[in-house]
Protein backbone atom coordinates (compact mmCIF):
# COMPACT_ATOMS: atom_id res chain seq x y z
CA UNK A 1 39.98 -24.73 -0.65
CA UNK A 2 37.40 -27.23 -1.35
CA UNK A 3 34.39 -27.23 -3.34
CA UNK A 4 32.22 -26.72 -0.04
CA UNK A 5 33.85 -24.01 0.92
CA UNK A 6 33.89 -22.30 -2.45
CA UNK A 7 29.96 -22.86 -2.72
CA UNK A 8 29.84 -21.49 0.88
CA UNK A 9 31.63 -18.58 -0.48
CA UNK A 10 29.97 -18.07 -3.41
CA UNK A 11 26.50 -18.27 -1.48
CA UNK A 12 28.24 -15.51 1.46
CA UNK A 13 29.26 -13.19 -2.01
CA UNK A 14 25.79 -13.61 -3.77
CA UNK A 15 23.95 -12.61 -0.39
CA UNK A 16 26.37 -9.59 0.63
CA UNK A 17 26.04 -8.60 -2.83
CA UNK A 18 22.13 -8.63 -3.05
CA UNK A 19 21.92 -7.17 0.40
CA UNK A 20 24.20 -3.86 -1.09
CA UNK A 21 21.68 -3.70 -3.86
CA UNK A 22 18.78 -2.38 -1.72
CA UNK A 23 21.60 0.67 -0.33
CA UNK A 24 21.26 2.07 -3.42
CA UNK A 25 17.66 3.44 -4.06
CA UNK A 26 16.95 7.13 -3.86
CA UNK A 27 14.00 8.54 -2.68
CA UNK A 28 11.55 9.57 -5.26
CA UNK A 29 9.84 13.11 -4.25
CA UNK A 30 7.26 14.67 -6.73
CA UNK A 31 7.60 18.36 -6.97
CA UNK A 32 4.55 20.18 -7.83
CA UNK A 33 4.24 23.20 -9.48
CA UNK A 34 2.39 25.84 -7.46
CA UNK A 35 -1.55 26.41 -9.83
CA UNK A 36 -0.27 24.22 -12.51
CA UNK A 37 -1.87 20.63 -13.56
CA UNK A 38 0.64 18.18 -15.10
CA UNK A 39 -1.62 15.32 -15.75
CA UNK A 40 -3.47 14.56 -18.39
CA UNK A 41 -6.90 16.23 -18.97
CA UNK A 42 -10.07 14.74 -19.08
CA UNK A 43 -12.56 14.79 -22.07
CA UNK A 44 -16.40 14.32 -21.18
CA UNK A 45 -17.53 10.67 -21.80
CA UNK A 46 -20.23 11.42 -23.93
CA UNK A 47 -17.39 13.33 -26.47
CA UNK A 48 -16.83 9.51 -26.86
CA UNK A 49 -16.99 7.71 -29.84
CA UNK A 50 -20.10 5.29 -29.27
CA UNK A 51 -17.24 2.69 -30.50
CA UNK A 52 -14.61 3.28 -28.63
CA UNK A 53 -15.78 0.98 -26.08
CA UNK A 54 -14.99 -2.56 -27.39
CA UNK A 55 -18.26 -4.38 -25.18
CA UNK A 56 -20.93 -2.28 -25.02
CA UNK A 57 -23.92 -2.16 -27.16
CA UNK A 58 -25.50 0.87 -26.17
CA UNK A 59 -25.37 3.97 -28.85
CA UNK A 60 -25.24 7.41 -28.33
CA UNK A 61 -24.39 10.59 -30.55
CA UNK A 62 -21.02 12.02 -29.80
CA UNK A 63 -21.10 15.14 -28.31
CA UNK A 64 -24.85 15.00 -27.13
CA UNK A 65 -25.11 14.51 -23.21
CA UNK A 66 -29.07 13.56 -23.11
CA UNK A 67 -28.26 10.93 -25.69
CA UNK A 68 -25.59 9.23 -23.74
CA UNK A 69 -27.56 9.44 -20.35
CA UNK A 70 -30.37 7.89 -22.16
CA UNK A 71 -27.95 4.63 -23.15
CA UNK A 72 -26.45 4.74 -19.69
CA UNK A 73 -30.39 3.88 -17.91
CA UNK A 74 -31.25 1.65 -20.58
CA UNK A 75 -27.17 0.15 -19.69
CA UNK A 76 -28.44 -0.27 -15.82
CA UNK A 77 -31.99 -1.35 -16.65
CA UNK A 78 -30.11 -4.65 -18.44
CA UNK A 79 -28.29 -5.45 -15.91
CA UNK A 80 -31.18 -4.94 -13.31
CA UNK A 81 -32.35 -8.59 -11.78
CA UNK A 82 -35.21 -7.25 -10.68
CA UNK A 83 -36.36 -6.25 -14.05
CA UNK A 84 -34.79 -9.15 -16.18
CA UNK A 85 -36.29 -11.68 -13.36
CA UNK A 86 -40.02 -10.55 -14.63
């Protein structure tokens, strides 16, 4: 056999081969349990650290909702146009 035809059947082997691969995967079904949540539950953001956010600069007490809804207006006032444009 000649070099040619052993590339040409190396190339035929290495496509037959990756083409057998795909024949393999199985089919991935979720089963949920009936009244039961399996994720992860969330906290509220302002039970937040104040630092836990690497770029903001706003500051609010943990734990204290009016606090954080304060910093979140003064947040969206800063990055008003309107109001930075004046």
């Amino acid at each position: 056999m000649s070099i040619s035809g052993r590339i040409l059947l190396a190339g035929v082997a290495i496509a037959f081969a990756s083409f057998l691969s795909g024949c393999g995967e199985r089919s991935q079904v979720v089963v949920y349990k009936s009244g039961k949540y399996q994720g992860k539950t969330d906290t509220k953001p302002w039970d937040n650290d104040p630092q836990s956010a690497p770029y903001t600069t706003s500051k609010w007490t943990r734990g204290d909702k009016t606090s954080w809804e304060v910093a979140i207006k003064a947040r969206n006032q800063n990055q008003n146009e309107y109001q930075r444009a004046q």
